[in-house]
Protein backbone atom coordinates (compact mmCIF):
# COMPACT_ATOMS: atom_id res chain seq x y z
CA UNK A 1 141.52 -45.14 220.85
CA UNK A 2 142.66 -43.72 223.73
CA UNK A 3 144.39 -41.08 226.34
CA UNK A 4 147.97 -40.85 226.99
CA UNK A 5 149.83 -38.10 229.77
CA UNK A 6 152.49 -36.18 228.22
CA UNK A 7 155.12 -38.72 228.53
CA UNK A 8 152.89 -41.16 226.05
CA UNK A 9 151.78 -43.27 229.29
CA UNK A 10 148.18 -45.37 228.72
CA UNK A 11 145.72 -43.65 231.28
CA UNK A 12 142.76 -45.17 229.19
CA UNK A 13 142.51 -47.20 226.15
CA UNK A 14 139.92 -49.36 224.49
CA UNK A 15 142.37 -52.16 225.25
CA UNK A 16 143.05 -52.63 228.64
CA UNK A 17 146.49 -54.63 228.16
CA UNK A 18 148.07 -51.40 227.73
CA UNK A 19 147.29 -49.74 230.98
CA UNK A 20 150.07 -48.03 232.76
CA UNK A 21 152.47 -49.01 229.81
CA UNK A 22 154.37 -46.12 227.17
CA UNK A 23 152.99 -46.95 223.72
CA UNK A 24 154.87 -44.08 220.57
CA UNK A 25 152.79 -42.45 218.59
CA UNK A 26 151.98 -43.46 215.16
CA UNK A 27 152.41 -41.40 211.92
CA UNK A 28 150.10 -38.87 212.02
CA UNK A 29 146.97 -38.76 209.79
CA UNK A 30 147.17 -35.33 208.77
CA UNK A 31 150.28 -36.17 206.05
CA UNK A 32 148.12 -38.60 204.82
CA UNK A 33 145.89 -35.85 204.37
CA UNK A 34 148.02 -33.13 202.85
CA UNK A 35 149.93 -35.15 201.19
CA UNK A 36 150.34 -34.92 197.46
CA UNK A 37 148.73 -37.01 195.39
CA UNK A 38 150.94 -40.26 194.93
CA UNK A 39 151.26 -40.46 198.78
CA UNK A 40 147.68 -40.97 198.43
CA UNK A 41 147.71 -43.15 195.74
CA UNK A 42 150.37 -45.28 197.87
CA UNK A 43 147.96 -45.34 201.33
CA UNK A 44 145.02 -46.41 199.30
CA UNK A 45 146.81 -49.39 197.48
CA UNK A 46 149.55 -50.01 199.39
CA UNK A 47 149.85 -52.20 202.94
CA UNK A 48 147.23 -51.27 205.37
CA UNK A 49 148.60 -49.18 207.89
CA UNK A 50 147.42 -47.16 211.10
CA UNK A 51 147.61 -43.68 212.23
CA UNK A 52 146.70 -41.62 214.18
CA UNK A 53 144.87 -38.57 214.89
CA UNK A 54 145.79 -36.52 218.10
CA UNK A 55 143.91 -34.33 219.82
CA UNK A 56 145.37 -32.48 222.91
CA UNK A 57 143.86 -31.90 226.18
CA UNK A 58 144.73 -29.02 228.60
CA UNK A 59 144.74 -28.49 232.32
CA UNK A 60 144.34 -25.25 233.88
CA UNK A 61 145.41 -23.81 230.32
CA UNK A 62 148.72 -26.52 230.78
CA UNK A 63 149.16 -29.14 228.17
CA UNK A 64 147.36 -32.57 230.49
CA UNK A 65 147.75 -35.28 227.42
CA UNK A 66 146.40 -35.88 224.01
CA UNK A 67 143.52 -38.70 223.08
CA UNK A 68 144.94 -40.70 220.13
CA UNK A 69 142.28 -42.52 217.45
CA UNK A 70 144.03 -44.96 215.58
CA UNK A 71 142.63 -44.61 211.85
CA UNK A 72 143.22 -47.99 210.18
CA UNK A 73 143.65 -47.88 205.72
CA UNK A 74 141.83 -51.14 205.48
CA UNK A 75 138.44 -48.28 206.06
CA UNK A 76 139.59 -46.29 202.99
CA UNK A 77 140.65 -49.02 200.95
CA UNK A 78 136.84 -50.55 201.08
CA UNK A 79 135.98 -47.32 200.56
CA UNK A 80 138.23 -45.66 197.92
CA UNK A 81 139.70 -48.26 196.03
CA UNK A 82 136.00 -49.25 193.96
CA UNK A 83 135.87 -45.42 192.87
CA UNK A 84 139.72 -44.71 192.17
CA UNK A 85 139.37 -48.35 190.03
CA UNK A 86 136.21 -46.90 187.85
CA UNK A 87 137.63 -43.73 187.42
CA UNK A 88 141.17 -44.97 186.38
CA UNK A 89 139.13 -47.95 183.83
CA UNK A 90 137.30 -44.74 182.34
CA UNK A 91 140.42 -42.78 181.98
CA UNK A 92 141.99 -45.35 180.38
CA UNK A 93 139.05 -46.08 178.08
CA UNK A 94 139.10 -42.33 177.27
CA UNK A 95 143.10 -42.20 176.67
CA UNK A 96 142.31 -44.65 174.29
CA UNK A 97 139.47 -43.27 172.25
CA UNK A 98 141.08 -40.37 171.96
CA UNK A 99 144.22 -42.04 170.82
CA UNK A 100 142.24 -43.32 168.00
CA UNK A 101 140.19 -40.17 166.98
CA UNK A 102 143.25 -38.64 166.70
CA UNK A 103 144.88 -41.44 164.61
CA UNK A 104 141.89 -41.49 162.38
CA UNK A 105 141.68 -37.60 161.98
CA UNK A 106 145.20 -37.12 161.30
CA UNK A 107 145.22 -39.99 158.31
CA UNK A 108 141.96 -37.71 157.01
CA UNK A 109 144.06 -34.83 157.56
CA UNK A 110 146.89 -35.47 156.24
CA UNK A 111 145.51 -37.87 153.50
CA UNK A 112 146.00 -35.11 151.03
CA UNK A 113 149.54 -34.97 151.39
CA UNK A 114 150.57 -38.25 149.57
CA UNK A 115 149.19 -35.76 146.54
CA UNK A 116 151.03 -32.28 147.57
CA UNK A 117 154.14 -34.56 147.59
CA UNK A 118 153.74 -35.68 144.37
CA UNK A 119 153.07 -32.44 142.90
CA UNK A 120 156.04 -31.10 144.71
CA UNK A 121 158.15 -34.02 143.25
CA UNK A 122 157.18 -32.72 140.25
CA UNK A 123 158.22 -29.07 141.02
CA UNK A 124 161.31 -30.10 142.35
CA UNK A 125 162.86 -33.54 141.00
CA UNK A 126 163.32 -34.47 137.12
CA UNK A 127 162.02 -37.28 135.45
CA UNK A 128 164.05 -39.82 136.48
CA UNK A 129 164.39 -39.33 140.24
CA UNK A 130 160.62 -39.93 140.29
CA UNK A 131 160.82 -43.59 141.44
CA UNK A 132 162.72 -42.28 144.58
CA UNK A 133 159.97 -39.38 144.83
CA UNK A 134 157.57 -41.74 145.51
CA UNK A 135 159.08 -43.48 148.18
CA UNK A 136 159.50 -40.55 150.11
CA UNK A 137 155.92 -39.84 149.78
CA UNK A 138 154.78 -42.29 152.30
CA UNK A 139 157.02 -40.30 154.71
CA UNK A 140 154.57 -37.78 156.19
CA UNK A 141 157.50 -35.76 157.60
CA UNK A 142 159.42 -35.99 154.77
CA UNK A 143 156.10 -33.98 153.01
CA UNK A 144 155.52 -31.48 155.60
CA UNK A 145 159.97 -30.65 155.01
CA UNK A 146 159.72 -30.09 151.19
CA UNK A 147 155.76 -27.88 152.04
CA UNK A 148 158.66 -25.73 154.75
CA UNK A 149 161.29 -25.50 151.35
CA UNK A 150 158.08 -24.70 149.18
CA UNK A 151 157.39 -21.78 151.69
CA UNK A 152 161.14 -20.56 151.46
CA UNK A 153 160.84 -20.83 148.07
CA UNK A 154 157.90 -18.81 147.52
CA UNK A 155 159.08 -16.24 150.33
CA UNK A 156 162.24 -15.91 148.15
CA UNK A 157 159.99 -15.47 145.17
CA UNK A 158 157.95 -12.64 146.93
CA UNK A 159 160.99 -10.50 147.40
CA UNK A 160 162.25 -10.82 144.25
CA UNK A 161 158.66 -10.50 142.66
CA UNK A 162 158.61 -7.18 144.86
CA UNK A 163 161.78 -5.71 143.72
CA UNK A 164 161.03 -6.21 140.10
CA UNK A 165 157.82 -4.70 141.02
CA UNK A 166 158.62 -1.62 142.20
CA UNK A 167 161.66 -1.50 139.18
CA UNK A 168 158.46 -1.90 136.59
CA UNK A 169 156.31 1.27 138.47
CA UNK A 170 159.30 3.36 138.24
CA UNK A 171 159.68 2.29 134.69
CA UNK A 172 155.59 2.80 134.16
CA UNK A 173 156.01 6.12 135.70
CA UNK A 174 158.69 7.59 133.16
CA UNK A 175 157.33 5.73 129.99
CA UNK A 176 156.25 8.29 127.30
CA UNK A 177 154.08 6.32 125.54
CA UNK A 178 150.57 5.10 126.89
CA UNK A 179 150.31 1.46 128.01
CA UNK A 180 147.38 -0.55 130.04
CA UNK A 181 147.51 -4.61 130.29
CA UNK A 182 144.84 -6.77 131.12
CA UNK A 183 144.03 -9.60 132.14
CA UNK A 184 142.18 -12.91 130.83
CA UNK A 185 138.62 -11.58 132.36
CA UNK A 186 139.45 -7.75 130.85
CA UNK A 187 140.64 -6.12 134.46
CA UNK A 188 143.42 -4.06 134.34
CA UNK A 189 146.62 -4.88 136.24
CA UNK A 190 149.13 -2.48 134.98
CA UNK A 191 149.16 0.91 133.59
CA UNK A 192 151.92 3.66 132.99
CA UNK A 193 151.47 7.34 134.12
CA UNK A 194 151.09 8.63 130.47
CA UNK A 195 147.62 6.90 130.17
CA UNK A 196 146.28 9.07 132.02
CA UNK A 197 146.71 11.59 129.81
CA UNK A 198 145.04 9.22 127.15
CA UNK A 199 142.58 8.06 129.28
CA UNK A 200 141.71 10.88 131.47
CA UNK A 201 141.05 8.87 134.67
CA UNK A 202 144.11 8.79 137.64
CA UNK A 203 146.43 5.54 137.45
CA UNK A 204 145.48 5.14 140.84
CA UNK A 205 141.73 4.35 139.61
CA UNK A 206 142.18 2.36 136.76
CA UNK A 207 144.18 -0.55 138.40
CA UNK A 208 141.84 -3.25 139.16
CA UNK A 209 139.22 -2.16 137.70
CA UNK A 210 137.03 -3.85 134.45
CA UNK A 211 137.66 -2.59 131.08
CA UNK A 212 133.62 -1.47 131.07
CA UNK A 213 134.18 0.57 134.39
CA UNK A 214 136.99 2.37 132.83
CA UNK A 215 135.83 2.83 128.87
CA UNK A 216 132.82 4.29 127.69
CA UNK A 217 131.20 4.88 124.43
CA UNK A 218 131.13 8.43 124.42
CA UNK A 219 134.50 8.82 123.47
CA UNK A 220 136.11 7.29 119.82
CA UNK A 221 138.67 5.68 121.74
CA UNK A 222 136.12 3.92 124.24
CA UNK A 223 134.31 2.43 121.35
CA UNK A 224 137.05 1.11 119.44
CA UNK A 225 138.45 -0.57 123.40
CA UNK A 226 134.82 -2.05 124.04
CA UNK A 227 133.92 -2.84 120.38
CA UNK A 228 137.39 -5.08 120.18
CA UNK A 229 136.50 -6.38 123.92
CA UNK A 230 133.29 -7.65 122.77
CA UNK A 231 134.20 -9.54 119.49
CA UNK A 232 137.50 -10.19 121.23
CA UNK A 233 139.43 -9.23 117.79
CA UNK A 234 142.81 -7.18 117.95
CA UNK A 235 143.25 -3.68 116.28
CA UNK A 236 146.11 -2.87 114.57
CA UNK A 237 147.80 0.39 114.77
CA UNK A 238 145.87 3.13 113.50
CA UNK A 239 145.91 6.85 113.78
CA UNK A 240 142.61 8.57 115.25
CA UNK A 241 141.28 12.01 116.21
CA UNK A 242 140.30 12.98 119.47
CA UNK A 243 139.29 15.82 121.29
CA UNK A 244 140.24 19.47 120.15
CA UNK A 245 141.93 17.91 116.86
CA UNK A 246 144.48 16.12 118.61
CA UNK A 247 145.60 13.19 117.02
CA UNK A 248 147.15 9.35 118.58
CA UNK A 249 148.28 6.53 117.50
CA UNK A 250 146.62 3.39 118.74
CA UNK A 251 146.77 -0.14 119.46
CA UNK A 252 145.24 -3.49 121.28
CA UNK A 253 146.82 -6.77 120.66
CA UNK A 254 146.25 -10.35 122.57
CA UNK A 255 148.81 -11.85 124.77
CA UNK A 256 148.26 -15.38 123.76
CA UNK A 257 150.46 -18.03 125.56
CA UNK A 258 150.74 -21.68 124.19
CA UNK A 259 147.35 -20.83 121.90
CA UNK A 260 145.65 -19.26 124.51
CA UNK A 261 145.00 -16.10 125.74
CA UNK A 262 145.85 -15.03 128.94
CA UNK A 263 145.26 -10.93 128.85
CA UNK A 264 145.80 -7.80 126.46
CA UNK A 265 147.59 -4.74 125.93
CA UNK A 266 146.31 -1.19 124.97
CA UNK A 267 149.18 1.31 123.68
CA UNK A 268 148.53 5.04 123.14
CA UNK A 269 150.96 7.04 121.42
CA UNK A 270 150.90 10.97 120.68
CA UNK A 271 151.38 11.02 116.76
CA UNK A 272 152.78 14.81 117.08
CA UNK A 273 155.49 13.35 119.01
CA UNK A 274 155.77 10.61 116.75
CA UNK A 275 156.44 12.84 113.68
CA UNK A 276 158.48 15.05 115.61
CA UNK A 277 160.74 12.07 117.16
CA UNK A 278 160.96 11.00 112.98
CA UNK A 279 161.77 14.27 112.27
CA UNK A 280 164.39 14.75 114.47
CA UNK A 281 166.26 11.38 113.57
CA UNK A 282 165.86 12.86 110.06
CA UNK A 283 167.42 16.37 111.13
CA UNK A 284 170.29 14.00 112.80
CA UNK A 285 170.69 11.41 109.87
CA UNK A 286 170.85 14.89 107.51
CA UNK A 287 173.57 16.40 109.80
CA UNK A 288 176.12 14.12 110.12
CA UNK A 289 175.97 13.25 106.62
CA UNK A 290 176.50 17.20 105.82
CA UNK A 291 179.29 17.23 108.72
CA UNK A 292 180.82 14.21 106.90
CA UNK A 293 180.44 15.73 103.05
CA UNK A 294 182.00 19.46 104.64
CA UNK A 295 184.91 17.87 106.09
CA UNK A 296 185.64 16.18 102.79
CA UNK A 297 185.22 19.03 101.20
CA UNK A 298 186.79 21.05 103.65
CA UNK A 299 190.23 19.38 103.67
CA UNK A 300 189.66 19.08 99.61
CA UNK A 301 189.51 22.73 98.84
CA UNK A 302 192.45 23.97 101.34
CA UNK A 303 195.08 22.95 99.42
CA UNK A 304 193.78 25.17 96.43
CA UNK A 305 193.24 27.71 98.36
CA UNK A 306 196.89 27.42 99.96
CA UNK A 307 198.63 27.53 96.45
CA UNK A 308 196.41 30.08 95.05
CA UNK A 309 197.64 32.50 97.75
CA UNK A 310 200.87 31.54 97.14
CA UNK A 311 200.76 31.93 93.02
CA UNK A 312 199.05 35.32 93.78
CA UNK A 313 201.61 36.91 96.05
CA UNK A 314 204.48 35.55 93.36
CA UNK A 315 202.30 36.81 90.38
CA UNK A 316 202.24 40.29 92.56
CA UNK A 317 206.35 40.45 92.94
CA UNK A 318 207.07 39.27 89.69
CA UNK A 319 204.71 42.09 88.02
CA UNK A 320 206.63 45.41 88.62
CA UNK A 321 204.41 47.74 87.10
CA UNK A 322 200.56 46.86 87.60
CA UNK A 323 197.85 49.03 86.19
CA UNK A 324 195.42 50.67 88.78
CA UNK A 325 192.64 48.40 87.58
CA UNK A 326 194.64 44.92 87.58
CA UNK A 327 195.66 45.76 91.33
CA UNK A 328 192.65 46.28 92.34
CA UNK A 329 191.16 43.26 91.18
CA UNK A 330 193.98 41.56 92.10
CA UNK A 331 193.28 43.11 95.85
CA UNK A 332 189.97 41.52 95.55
CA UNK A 333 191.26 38.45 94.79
CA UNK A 334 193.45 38.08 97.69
CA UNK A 335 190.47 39.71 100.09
CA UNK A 336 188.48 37.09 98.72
CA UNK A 337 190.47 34.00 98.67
CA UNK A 338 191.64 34.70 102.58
CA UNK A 339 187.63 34.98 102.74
CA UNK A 340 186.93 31.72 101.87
CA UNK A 341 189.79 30.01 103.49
CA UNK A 342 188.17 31.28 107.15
CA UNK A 343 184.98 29.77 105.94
CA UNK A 344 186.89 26.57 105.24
CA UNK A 345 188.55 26.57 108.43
CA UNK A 346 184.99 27.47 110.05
CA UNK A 347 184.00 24.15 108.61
CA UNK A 348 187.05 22.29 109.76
CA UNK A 349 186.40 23.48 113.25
CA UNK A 350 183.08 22.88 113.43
CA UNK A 351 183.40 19.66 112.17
CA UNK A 352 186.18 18.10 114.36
CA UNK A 353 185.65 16.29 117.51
CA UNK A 354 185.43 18.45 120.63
CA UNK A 355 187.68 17.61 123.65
CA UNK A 356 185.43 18.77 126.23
CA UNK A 357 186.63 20.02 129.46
CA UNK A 358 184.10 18.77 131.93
CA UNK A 359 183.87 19.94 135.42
CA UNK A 360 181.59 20.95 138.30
CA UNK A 361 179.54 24.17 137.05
CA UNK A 362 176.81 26.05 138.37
CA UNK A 363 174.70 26.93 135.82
CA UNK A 364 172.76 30.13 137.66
CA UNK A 365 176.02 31.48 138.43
CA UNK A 366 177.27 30.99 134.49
CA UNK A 367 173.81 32.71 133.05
CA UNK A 368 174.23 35.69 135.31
CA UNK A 369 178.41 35.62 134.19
CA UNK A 370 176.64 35.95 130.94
CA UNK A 371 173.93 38.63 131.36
CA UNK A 372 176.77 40.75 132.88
CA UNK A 373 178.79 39.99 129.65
CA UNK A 374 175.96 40.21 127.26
CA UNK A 375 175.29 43.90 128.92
CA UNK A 376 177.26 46.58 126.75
CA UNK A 377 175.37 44.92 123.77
CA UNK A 378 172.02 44.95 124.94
CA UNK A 379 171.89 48.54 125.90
CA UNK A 380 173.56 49.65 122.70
CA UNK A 381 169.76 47.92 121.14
CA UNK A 382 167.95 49.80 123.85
CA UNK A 383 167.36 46.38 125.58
CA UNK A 384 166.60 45.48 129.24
CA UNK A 385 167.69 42.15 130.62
CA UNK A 386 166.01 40.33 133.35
CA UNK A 387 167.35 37.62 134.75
CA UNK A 388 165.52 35.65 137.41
CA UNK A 389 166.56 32.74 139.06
CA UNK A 390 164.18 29.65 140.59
CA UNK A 391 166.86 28.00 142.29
CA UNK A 392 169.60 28.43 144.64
CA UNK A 393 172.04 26.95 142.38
CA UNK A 394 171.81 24.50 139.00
CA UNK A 395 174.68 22.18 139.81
CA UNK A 396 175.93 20.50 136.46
CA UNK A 397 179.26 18.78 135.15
CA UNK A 398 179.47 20.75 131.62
CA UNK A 399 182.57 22.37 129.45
CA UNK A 400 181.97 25.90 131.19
CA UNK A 401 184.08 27.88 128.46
CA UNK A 402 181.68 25.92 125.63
CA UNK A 403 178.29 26.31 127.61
CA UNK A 404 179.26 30.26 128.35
CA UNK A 405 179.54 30.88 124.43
CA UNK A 406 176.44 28.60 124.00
CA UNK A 407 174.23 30.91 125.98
CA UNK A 408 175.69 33.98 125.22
CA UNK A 409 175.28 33.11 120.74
CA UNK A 410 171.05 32.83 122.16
CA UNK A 411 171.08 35.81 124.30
CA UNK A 412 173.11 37.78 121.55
CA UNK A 413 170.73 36.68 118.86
CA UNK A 414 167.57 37.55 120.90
CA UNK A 415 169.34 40.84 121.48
CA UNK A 416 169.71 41.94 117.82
CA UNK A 417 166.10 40.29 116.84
CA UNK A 418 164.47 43.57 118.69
CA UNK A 419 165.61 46.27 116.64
CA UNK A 420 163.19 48.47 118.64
CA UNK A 421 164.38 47.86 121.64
CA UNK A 422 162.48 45.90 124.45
CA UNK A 423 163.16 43.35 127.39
CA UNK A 424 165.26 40.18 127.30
CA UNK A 425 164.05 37.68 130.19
CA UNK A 426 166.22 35.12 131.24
CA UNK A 427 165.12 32.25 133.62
CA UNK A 428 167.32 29.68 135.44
CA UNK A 429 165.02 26.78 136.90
CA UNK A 430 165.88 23.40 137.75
CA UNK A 431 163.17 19.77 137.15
CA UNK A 432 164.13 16.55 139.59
CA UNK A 433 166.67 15.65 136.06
CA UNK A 434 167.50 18.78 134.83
CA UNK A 435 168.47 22.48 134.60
CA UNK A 436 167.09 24.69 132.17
CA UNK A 437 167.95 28.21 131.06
CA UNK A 438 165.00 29.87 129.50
CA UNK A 439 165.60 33.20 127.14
CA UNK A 440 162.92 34.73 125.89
CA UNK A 441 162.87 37.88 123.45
CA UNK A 442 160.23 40.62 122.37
CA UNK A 443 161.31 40.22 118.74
CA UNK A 444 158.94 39.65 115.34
CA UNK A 445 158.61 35.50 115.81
CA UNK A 446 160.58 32.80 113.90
CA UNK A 447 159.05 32.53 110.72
CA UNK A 448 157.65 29.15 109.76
CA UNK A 449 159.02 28.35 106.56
CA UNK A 450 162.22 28.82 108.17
CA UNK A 451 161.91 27.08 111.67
CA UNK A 452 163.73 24.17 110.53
CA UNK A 453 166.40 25.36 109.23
CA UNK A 454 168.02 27.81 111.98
CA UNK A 455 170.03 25.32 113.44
CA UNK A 456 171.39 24.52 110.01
CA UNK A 457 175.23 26.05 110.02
CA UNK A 458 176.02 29.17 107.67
CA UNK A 459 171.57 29.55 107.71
CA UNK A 460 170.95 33.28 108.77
CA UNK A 461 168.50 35.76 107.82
CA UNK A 462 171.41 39.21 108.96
CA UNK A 463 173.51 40.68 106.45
CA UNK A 464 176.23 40.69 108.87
CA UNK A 465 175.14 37.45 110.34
CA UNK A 466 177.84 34.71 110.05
CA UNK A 467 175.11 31.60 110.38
CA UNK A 468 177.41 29.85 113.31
CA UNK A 469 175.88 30.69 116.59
CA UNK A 470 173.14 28.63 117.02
CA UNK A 471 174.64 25.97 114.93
CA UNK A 472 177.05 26.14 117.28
CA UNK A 473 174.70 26.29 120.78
CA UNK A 474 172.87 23.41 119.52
CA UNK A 475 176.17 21.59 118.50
CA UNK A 476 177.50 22.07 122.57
CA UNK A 477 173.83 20.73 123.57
CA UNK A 478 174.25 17.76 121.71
CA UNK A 479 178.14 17.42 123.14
CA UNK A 480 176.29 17.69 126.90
CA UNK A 481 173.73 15.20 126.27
CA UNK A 482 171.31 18.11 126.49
CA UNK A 483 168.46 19.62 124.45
CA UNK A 484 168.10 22.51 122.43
CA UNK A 485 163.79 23.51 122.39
CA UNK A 486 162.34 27.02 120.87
CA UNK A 487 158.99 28.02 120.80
CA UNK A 488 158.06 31.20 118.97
CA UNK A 489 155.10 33.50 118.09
CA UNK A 490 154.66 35.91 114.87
CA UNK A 491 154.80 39.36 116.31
CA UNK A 492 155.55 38.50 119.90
CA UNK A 493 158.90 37.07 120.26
CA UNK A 494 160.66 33.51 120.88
CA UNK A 495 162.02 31.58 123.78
CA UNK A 496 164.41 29.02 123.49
CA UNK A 497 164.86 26.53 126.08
CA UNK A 498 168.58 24.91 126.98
CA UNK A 499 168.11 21.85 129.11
CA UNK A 500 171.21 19.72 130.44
CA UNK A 501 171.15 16.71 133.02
CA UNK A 502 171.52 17.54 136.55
CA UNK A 503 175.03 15.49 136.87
CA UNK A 504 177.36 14.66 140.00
CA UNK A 505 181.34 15.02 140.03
CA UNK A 506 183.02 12.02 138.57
CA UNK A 507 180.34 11.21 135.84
CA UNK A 508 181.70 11.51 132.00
CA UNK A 509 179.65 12.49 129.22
CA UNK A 510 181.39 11.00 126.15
CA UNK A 511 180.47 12.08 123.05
CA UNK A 512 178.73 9.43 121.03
CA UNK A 513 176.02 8.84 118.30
CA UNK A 514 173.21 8.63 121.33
CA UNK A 515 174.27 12.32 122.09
CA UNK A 516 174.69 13.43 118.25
CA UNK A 517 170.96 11.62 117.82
CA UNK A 518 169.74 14.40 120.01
CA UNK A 519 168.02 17.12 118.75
CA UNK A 520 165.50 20.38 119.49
CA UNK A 521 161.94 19.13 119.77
CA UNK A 522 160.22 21.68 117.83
CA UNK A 523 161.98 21.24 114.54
CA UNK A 524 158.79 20.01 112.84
């Protein structure tokens, strides 16, 4: 130690050799002190060194000198170096423990995946690759890379599991017919929007739900589900009655898969629609066999006809003096042979395939062209018409010229069925599929010995009806992919309904046996 003038001169120091003489200062102490933490690390093991520690000393508030204390290392050596050794041993020590708990853990860990490797070698490798497999199995990585392309897999799965779930609800949500699947513990997992009208209880609340939370034995139908869930037998299809005399066709069968079951199916069917459905194919099958049989005959009994006429007008100029009687029935003859060849040629039209014309049509617009055409003739009956539309417009992509005459034969025919007089409604409305023209009449009903037969061509009940018009109307339905519907009361009037497809420019309706197939629902 000791105290130096501003020029580092000795004025006192501890040794006395160094008097009077200019001794440098030594690295200060204070980087020793702040310094980071391998300068310390360096000071404490490294060569013992001194510094010092300075502490000025003024004069009259002018800098006089500084005392210097020399701080040797050997001090902190003997005094740091024992702790800094225990300290580093029990880091050490603890770097290594650790290192082996986590060795240990991660074998216990990952243990398990020697066996997720073989089961995905299994998923993803064939028989003979499975010497290979196995090698690879001792590769943790190589596990945790074919667990990542398991997980892509699945992910890929999920979408495509998604998509073809939302296809099925759209499906379940047009079905007609009633369906509810379950699964191997009897909880339903799927159910289409028509069973509710079986079941009585919102899809919404059925899904996921037990088959005893849904069916109860107050109702024939809930005793028939329970009574097959608890001897776990099938039932075949069977017609039963259920409320208000309505009647259903029903069914449960198993879903077995390699001998065992996995879940069952419940399918409700109306049996009214059934019949009707059978009906109507029968209607159809009837038809075209008629349609075939009248153009036979059709093209058959022309030529006749032809050379009859012909032999008739020579017979007339070869006889120059006719009795009064003998022209007259000749007269009838002719009269009623050009008769019957327009009713042959009726059948040869109406049997012929129809080149349809299809464009962009709005239907509203078409039923009022009609109601303004169909007006003369409805106030020579003393009848009012109404129309009233529901929609803007009823875009469609029909034969205009057909669909005009198609409405106007119903409107015509309600017309004449009110002898009285009355009011003829008409009503354009559209569904999210469809448009529909609605015309109802005030007439006497639709008898119903005759209800299927009125779309039967040459059936009428007017003397001076010709039986073509709603032959015809139901024939241009067919042609449009459309329905013809009619639902009728003794005493106060009918209404038939004429649906077509809501279509877009550019689509084609061809005319095929799916079209001809279709026919009114309430022919039964």
């Amino acid at each position: 130690m000791g105290l130096y003038d501003h020029d580092d001169h000795v004025l006192v120091h501890t040794d006395v050799s160094l008097l009077d003489k200019a001794v440098h200062p030594r690295e200060d102490f204070a980087r020793v002190r702040d310094g980071n933490f391998f300068r310390q690390i360096e000071v404490v093991y490294g060569k013992p060194e001194v510094y010092d520690i300075h502490l000025p000393i003024q004069r009259d508030g002018k800098p006089f000198g500084d005392i210097r204390i020399g701080i040797s290392t050997v001090f902190l050596k003997s005094e740091l170096r024992p702790q800094l050794n225990r300290a580093l041993t029990f880091s050490i020590l603890a770097v290594l423990v650790s290192f082996l708990l986590a060795a240990g853990l991660s074998n216990v860990a990952l243990r398990p995946l020697e066996a997720i490797g073989r089961r995905l070698d299994q998923m993803t490798t064939d028989a003979g690759d499975v010497a290979s497999s196995t090698e690879s199995q001792a590769d943790d990585y190589g596990a945790m890379t074919k667990i990542d392309r398991l997980g892509r897999e699945i992910r890929d799965v999920k979408e495509v599991f998604s998509a073809l779930k939302e296809n099925l609800d759209q499906i379940m949500g047009t079905l007609q017919d009633g369906l509810m699947l379950f699964t191997r513990d009897w909880r339903i997992v799927l159910v289409s929007a028509s069973a509710e009208r079986f079941v009585g209880i919102p899809r919404g609340e059925m899904l996921g739900k037990h088959v005893e939370e849904v069916f109860t034995d107050k109702s024939l139908i809930g005793r028939i589900v329970l009574d097959a869930y608890a001897i776990h037998q099938p039932v075949p299809q069977r017609e039963i009655e259920v409320e208000k005399g309505r009647r259903i066709q029903f069914a449960l069968d198993f879903i077995a898969e390699r001998g065992e079951r996995i879940g069952a199916l419940i399918t409700f069917r109306d049996a009214e629609s059934v019949r009707r459905i059978e009906n109507e194919l029968e209607l159809s099958r009837r038809l075209a066999a008629i349609g075939r049989l009248t153009s036979g005959v059709a093209h058959e009994v022309k030529n006749p006809i032809n050379a009859i006429v012909v032999h008739l007008e020579i017979l007339k100029n070869k006889l120059q003096e006719v009795a009064p009687d003998a022209q007259r029935h000749m007269d009838i003859i002719g009269n009623e042979i050009r008769r019957l060849d327009r009713v042959v040629q009726t059948l040869v039209d109406f049997t012929r395939p129809v080149d349809l014309k299809l464009g962009p049509t709005d239907l509203r617009k078409l039923t009022e062209d009609v109601a303004l055409l169909a007006g003369p003739e409805a106030l020579s009956h003393n009848v009012k018409l109404e129309f009233t539309a529901l929609a803007p417009s009823l875009p469609v992509y029909v034969d205009a010229d057909l669909f005009k005459q198609a409405i106007l034969n119903i409107v015509l025919n309600g017309v004449q069925a009110m002898a009285d007089g009355g009011t003829l409604k008409m009503i354009a409305r559209k569904t999210e599929s469809a448009a529909i023209i609605e015309i109802s009449d005030q007439g006497h009903g639709i008898p119903k010995e005759i209800q299927d037969k009125i779309f039967n061509l040459y059936f009428t009940t007017k003397k001076a009806g010709s039986g073509i018009g709603l032959a015809m109307t139901y024939r241009v339905l067919q042609l449009h992919n459309g329905a013809l519907e009619f639902e009728t009361e003794q005493g106060k009037g009918t209404t038939f309904r004429l649906q077509v497809p809501l279509e877009q420019p550019g689509d084609v309706i061809p005319e095929s046996p799916a079209a001809k197939s279709r026919i009114p629902a309430n022919l039964s």
